[in-house]
C-alpha atoms as a PDB file:
ATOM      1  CA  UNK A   1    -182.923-151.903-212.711  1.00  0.00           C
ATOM      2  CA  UNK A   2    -179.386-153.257-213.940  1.00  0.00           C
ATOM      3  CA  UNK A   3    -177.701-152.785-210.784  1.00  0.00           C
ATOM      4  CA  UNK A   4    -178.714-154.199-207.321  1.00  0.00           C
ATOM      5  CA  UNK A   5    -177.641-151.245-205.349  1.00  0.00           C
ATOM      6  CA  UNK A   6    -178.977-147.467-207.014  1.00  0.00           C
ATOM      7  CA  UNK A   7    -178.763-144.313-205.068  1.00  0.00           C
ATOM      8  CA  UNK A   8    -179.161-140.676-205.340  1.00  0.00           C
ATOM      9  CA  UNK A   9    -177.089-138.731-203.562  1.00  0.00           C
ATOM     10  CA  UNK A  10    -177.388-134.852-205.217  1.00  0.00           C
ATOM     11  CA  UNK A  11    -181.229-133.840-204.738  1.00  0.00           C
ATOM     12  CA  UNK A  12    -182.780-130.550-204.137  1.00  0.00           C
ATOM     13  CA  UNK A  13    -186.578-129.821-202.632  1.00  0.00           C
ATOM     14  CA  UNK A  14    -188.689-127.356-202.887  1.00  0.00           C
ATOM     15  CA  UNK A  15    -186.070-125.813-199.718  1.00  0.00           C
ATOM     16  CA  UNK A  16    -184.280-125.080-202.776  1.00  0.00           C
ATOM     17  CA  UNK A  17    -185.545-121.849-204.596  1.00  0.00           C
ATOM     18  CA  UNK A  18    -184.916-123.578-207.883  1.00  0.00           C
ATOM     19  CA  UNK A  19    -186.558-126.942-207.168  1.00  0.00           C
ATOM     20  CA  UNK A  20    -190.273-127.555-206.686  1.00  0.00           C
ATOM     21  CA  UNK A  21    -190.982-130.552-205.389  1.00  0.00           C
ATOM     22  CA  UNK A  22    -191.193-131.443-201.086  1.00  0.00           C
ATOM     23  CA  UNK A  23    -189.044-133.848-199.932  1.00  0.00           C
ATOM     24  CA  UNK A  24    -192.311-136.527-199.037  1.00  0.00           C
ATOM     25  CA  UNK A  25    -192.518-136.348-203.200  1.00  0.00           C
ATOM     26  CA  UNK A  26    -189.093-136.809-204.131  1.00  0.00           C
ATOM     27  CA  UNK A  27    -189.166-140.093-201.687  1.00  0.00           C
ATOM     28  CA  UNK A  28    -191.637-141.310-203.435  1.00  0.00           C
ATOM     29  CA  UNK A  29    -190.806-141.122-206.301  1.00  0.00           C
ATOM     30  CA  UNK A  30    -187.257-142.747-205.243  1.00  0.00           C
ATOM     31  CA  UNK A  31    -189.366-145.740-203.601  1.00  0.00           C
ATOM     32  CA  UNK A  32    -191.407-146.401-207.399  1.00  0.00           C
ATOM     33  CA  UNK A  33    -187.927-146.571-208.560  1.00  0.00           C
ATOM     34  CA  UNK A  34    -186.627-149.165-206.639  1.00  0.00           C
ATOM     35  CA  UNK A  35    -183.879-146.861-204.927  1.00  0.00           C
ATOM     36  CA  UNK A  36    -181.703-147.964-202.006  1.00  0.00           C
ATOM     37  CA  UNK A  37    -181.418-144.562-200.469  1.00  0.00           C
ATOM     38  CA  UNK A  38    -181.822-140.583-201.046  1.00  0.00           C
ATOM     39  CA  UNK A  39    -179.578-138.038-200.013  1.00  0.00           C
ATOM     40  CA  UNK A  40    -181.656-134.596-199.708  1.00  0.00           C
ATOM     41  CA  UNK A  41    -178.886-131.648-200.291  1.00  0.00           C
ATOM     42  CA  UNK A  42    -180.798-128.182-201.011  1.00  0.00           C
ATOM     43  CA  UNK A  43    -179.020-125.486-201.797  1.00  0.00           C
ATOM     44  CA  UNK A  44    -177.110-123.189-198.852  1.00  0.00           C
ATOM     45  CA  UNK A  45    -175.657-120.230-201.177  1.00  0.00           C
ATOM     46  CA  UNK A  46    -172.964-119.142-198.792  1.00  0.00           C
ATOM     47  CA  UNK A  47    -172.189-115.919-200.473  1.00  0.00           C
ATOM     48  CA  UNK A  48    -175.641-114.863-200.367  1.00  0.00           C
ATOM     49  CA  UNK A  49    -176.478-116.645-196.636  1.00  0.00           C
ATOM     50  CA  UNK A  50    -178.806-114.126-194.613  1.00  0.00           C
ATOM     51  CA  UNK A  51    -179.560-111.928-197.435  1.00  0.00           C
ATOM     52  CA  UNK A  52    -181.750-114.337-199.527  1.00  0.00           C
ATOM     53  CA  UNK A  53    -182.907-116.778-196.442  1.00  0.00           C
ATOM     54  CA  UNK A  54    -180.379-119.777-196.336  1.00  0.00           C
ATOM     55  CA  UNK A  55    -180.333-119.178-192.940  1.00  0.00           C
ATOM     56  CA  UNK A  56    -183.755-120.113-192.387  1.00  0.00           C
ATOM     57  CA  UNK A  57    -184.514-122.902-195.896  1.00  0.00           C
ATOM     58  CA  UNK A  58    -181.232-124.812-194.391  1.00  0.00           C
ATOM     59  CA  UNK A  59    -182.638-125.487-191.327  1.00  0.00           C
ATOM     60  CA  UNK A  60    -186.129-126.260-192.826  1.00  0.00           C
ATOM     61  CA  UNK A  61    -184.581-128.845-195.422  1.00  0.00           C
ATOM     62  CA  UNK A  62    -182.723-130.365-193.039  1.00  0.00           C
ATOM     63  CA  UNK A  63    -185.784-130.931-191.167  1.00  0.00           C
ATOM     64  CA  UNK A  64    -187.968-132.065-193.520  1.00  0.00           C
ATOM     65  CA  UNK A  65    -185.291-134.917-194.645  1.00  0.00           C
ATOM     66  CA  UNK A  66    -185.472-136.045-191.170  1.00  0.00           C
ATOM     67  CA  UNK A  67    -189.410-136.280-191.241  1.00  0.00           C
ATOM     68  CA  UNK A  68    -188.896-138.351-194.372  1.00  0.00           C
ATOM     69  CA  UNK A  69    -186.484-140.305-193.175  1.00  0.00           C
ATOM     70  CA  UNK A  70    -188.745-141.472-190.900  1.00  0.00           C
ATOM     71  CA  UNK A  71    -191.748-141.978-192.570  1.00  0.00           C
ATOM     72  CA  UNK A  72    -189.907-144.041-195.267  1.00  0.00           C
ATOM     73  CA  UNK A  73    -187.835-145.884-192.533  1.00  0.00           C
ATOM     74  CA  UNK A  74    -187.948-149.503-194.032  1.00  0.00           C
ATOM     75  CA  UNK A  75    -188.732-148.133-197.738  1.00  0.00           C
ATOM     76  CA  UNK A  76    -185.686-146.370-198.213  1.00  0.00           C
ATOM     77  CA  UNK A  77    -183.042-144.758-196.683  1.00  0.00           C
ATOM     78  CA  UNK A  78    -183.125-141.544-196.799  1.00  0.00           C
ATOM     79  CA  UNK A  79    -180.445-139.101-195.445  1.00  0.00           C
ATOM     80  CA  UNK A  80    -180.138-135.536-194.510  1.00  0.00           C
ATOM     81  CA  UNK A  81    -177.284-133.380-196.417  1.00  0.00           C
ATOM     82  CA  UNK A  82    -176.739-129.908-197.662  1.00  0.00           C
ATOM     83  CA  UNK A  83    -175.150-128.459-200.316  1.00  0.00           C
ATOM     84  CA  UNK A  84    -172.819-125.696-199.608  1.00  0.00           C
ATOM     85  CA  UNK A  85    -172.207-123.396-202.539  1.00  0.00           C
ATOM     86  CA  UNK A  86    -169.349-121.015-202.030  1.00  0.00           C
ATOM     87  CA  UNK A  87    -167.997-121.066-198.880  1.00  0.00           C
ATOM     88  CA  UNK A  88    -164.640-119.711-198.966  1.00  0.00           C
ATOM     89  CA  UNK A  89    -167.280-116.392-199.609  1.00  0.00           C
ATOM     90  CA  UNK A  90    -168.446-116.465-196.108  1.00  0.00           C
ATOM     91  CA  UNK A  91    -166.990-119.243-194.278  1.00  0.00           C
ATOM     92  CA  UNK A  92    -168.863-118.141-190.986  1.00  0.00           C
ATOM     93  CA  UNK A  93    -171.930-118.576-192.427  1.00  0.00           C
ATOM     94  CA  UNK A  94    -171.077-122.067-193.894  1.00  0.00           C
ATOM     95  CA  UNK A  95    -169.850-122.986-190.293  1.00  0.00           C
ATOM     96  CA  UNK A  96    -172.677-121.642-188.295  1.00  0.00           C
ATOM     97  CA  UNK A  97    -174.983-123.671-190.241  1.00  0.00           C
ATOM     98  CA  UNK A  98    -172.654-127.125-190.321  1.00  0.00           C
ATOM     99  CA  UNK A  99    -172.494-126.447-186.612  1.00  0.00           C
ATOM    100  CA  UNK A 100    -176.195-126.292-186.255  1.00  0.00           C
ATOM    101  CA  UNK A 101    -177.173-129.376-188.099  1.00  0.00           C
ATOM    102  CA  UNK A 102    -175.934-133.224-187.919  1.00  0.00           C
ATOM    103  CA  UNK A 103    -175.861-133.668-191.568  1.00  0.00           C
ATOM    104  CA  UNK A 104    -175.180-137.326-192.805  1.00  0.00           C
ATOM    105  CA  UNK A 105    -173.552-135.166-195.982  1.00  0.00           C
ATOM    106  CA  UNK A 106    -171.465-131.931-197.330  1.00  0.00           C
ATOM    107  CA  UNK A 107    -171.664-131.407-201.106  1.00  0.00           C
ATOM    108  CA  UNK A 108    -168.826-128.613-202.043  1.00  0.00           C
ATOM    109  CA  UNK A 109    -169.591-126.545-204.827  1.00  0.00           C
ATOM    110  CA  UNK A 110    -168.486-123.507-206.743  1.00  0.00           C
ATOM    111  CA  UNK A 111    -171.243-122.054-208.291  1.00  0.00           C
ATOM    112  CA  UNK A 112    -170.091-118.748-208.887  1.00  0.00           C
ATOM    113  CA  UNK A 113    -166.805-117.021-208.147  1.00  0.00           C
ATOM    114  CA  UNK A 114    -166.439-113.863-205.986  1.00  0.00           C
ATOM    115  CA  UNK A 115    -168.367-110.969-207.214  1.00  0.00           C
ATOM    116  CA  UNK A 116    -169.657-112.358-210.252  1.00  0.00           C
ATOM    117  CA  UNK A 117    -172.699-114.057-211.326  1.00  0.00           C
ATOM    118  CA  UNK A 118    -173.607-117.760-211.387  1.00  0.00           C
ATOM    119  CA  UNK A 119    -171.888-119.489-214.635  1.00  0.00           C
ATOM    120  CA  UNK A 120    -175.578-120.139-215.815  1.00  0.00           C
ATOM    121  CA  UNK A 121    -176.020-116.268-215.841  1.00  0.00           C
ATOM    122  CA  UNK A 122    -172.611-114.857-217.285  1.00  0.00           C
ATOM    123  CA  UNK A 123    -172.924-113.172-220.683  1.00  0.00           C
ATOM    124  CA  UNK A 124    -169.429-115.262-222.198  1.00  0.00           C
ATOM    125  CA  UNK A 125    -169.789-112.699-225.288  1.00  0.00           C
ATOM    126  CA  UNK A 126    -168.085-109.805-222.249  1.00  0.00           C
ATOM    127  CA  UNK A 127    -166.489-112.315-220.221  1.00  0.00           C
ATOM    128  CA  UNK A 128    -162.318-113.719-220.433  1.00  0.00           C
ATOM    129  CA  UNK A 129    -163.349-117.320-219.779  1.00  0.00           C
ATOM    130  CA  UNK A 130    -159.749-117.906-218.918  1.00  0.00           C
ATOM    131  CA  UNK A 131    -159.737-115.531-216.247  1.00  0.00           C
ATOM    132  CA  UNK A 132    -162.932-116.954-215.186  1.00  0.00           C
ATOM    133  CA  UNK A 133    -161.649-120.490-214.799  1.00  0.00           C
ATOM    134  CA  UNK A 134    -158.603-119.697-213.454  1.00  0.00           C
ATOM    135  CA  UNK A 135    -160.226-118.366-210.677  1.00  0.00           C
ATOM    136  CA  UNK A 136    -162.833-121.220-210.643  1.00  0.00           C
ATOM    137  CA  UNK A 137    -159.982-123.269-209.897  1.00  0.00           C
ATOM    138  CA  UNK A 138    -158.786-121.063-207.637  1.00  0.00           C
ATOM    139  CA  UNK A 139    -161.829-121.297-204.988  1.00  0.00           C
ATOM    140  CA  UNK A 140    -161.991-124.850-205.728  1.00  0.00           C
ATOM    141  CA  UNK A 141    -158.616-125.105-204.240  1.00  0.00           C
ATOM    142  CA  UNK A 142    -159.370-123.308-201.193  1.00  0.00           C
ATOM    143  CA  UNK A 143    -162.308-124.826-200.500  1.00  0.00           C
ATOM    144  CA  UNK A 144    -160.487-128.463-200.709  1.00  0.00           C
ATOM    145  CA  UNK A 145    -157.879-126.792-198.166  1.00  0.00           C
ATOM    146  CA  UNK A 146    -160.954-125.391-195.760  1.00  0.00           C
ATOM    147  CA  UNK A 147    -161.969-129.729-195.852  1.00  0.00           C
ATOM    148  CA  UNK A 148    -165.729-129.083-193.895  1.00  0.00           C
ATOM    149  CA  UNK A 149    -167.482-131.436-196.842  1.00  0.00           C
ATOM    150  CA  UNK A 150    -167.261-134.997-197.974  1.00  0.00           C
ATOM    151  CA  UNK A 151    -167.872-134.227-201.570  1.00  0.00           C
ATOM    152  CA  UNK A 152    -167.220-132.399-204.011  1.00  0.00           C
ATOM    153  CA  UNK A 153    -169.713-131.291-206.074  1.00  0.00           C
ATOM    154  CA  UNK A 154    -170.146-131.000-210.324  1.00  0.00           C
ATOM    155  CA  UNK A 155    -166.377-130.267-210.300  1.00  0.00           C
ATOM    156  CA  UNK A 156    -166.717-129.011-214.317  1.00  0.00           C
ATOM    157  CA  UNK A 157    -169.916-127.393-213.529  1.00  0.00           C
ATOM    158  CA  UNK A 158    -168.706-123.905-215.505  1.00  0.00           C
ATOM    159  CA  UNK A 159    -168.442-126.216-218.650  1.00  0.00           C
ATOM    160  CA  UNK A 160    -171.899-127.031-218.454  1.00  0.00           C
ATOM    161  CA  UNK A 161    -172.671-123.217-219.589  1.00  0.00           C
ATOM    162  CA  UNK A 162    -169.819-122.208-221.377  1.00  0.00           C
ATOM    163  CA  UNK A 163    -169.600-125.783-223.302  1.00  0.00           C
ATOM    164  CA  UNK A 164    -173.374-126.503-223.245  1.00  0.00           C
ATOM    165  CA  UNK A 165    -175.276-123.993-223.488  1.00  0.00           C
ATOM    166  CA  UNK A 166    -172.955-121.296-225.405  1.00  0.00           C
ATOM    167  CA  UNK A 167    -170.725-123.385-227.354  1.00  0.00           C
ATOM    168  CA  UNK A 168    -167.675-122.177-226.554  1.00  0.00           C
ATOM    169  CA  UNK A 169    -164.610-124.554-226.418  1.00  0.00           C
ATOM    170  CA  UNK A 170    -162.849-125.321-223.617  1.00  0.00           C
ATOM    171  CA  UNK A 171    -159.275-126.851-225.078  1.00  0.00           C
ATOM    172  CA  UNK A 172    -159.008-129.949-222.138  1.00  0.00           C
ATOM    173  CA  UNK A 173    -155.081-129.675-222.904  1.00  0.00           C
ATOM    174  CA  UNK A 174    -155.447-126.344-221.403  1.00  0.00           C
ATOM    175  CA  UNK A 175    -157.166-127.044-218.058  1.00  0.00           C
ATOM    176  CA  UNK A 176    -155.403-130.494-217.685  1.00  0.00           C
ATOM    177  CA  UNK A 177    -153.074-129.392-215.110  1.00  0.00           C
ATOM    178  CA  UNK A 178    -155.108-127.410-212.484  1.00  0.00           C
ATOM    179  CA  UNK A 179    -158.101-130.635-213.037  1.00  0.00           C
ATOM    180  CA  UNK A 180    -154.990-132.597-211.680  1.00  0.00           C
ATOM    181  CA  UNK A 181    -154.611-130.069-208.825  1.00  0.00           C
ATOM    182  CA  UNK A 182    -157.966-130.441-207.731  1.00  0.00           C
ATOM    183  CA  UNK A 183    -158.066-134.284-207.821  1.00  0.00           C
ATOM    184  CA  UNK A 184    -154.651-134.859-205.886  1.00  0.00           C
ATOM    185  CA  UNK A 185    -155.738-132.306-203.239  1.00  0.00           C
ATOM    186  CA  UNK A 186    -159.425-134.381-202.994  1.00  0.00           C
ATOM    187  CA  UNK A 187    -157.100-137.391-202.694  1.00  0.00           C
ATOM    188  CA  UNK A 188    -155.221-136.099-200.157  1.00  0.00           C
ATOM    189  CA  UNK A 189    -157.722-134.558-197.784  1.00  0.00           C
ATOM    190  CA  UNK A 190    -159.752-138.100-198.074  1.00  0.00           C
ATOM    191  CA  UNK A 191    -162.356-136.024-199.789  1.00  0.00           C
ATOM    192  CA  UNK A 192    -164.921-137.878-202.808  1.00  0.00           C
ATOM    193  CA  UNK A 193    -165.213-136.611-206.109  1.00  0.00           C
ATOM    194  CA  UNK A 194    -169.064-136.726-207.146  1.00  0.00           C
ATOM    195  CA  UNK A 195    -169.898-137.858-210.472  1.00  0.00           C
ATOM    196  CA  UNK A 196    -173.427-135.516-211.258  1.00  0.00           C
ATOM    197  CA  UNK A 197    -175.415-137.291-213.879  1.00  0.00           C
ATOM    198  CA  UNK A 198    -177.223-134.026-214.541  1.00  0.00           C
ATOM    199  CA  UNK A 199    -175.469-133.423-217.949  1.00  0.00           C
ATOM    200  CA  UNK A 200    -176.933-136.534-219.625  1.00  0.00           C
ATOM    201  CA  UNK A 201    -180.192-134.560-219.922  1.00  0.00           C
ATOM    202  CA  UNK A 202    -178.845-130.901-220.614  1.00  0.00           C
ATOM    203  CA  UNK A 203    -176.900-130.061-223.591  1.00  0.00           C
ATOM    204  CA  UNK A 204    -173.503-130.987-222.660  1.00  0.00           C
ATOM    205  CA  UNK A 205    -174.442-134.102-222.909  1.00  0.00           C
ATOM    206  CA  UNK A 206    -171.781-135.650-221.070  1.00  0.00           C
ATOM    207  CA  UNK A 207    -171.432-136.439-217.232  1.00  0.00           C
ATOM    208  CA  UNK A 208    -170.183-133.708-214.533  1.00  0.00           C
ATOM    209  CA  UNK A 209    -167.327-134.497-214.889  1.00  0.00           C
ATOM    210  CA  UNK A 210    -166.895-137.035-217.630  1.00  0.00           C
ATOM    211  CA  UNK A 211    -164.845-140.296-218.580  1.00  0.00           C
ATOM    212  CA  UNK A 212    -161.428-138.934-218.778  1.00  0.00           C
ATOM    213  CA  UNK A 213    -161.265-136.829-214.983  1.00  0.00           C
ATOM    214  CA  UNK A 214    -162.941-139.950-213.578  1.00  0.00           C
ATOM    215  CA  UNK A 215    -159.991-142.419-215.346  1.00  0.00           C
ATOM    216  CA  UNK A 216    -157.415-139.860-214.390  1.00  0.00           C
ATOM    217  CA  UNK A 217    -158.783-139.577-210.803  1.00  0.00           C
ATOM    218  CA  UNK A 218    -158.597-143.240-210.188  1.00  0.00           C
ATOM    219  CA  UNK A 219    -155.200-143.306-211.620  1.00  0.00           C
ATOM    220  CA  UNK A 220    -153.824-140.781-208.975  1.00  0.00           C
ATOM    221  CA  UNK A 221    -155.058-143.226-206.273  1.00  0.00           C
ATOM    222  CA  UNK A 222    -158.904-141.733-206.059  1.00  0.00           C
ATOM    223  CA  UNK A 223    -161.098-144.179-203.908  1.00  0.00           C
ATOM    224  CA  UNK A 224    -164.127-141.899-202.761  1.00  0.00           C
ATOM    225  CA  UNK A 225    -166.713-141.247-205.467  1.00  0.00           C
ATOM    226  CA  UNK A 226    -170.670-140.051-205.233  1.00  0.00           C
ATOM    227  CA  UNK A 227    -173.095-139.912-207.586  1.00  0.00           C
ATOM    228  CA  UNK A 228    -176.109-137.697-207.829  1.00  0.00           C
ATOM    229  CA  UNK A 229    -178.737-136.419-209.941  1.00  0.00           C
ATOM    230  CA  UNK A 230    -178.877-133.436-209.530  1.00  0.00           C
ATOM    231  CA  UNK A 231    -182.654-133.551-209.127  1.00  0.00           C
ATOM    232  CA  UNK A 232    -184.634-129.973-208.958  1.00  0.00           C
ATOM    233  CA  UNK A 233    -188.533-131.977-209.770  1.00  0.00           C
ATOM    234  CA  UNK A 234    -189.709-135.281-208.910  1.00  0.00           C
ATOM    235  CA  UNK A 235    -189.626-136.650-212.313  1.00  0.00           C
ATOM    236  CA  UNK A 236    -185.653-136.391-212.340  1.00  0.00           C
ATOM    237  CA  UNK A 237    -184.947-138.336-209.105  1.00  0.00           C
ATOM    238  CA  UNK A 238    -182.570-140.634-210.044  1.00  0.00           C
ATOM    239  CA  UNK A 239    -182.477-139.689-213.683  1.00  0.00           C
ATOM    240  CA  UNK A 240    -178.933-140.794-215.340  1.00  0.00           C
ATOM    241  CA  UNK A 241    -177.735-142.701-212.257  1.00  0.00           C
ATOM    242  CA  UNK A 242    -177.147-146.558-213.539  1.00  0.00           C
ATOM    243  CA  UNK A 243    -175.860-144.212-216.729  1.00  0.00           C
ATOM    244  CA  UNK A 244    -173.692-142.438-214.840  1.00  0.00           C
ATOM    245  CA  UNK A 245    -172.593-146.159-212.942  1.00  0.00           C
ATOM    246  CA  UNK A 246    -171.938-146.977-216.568  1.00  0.00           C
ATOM    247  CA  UNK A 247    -169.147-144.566-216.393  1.00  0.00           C
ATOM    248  CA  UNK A 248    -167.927-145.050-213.346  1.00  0.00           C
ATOM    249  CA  UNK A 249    -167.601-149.294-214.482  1.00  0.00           C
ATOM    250  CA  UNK A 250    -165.765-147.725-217.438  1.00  0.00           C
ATOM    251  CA  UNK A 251    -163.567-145.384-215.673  1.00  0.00           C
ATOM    252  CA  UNK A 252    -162.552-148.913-213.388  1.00  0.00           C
ATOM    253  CA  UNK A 253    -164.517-147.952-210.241  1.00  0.00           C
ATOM    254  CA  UNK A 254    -165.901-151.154-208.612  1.00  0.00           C
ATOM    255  CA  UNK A 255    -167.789-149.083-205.472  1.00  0.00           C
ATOM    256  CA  UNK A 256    -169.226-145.804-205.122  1.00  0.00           C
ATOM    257  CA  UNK A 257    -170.070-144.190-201.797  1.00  0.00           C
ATOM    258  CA  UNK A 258    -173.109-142.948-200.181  1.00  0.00           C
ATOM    259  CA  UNK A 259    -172.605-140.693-196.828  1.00  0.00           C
ATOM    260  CA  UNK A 260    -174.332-141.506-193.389  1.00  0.00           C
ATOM    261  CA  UNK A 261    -172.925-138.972-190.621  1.00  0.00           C
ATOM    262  CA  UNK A 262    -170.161-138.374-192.866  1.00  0.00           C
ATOM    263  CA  UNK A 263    -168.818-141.959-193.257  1.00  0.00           C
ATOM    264  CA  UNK A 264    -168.578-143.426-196.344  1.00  0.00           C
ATOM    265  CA  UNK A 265    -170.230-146.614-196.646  1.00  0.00           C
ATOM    266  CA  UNK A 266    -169.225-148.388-199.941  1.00  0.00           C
ATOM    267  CA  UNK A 267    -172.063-149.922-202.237  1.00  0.00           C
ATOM    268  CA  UNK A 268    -170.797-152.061-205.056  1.00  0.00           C
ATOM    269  CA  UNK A 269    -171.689-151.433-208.876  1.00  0.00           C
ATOM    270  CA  UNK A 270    -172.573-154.748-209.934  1.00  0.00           C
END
């Protein structure tokens, strides 16, 4: 590996409807790759809490990182997180399940806006992707104000469909200013920006988010950054990481942060 100190700190388990690997194989997979530590965050879809079972997969994930984090104790360090999608939808759920665990780490993420679809599933041929983003924004916003995380997740992550996968343009001019919201209020509320490497292997092509948020974002004053995968299979633990460190090097970040009871500890890129 190129840099001394590589971690993954955006992974989902098979706790994760989407993902289909148990924690014990994403660890070991991390371990053949010479990682420092693991962050396990499955998905907790706020919106959607008791209905489809987050209720009950939360609680399991969190468990099962803390099983692996002792049986890899002195391999790796592995630490227990969650990933909270949505939770200016239901914000009782999203407390009643940070008040029941004592995760190391709080991804933020918007993966759908209120009474709509995920982004991945949104025919853009019927939609006003203005309106859409707008209101992306919007709940980004409020969930910076609400502060229960330590990251924010894929901030972009819309662009990743629209952009990616339906090739429609996105005019950066356009979205410039309420980017700039979102970073200054991360800033702040002492909350990290995380740079998710998953777009080097989808069609975007093209970190989440990419050079010029990270630049600007260090320009405002941004110190906290976190980098993850994105993982949903074994075989993508860690995928784009010392790519996405690449980035971070260019974008004149010297550290990047990995979460243990909420603190961030700073691990140098170098």
């Amino acid at each position: 590996m190129k840099y001394r100190y590589v971690s993954d700190s955006h992974i989902h388990t098979d706790c994760s409807r989407d993902a289909s690997d148990p924690a014990m194989m994403m660890c070991e997979s991390a371990v053949r790759l010479g990682l420092y530590s693991l962050t396990v965050t499955d998905h907790c879809e706020c919106n959607v809490y008791s209905e489809e079972g987050y209720d009950k997969s939360t609680l399991q994930s969190y468990f099962e990182a803390k099983k692996a984090a002792a049986v890899f104790g002195g391999r790796l360090h592995v630490f227990a997180g969650v990933e909270l999608g949505q939770p200016m939808q239901n914000r009782q759920a999203a407390e009643k399940i940070l008040d029941a665990c004592g995760f190391d780490f709080v991804l933020a993420s918007v993966h759908n806006i209120k009474n709509k679809e995920d982004f991945y599933s949104l025919n853009y041929s019927c939609e006003d992707v203005d309106r859409l983003l707008e209101r992306y924004f919007d709940e980004i916003l409020e969930t910076i104000d609400w502060g229960r995380f330590d990251s924010l997740a894929h901030l972009t992550y819309p662009w990743r469909y629209i952009v990616g996968e339906h090739h429609i343009a996105i005019p950066a001019e356009r979205w410039k200013g309420r980017i700039e919201e979102v970073l200054k209020a991360l800033i702040k509320r002492e909350k990290a920006l995380e740079i998710n490497t998953s777009g080097f292997r989808q069609s975007l092509g093209v970190s989440i988010p990419d050079l010029p948020i990270l630049e600007r974002y260090r320009e405002l004053g941004g110190k906290l950054i976190t980098i993850g995968s994105d993982a949903h299979r074994w075989a993508d633990v860690g995928a784009g990481i010392e790519q996405g460190m690449n980035v971070l090097q260019k974008a004149g970040f010297s550290h990047y942060m990995v979460y243990e009871s909420h603190q961030p500890n700073a691990l140098p890129i170098g």
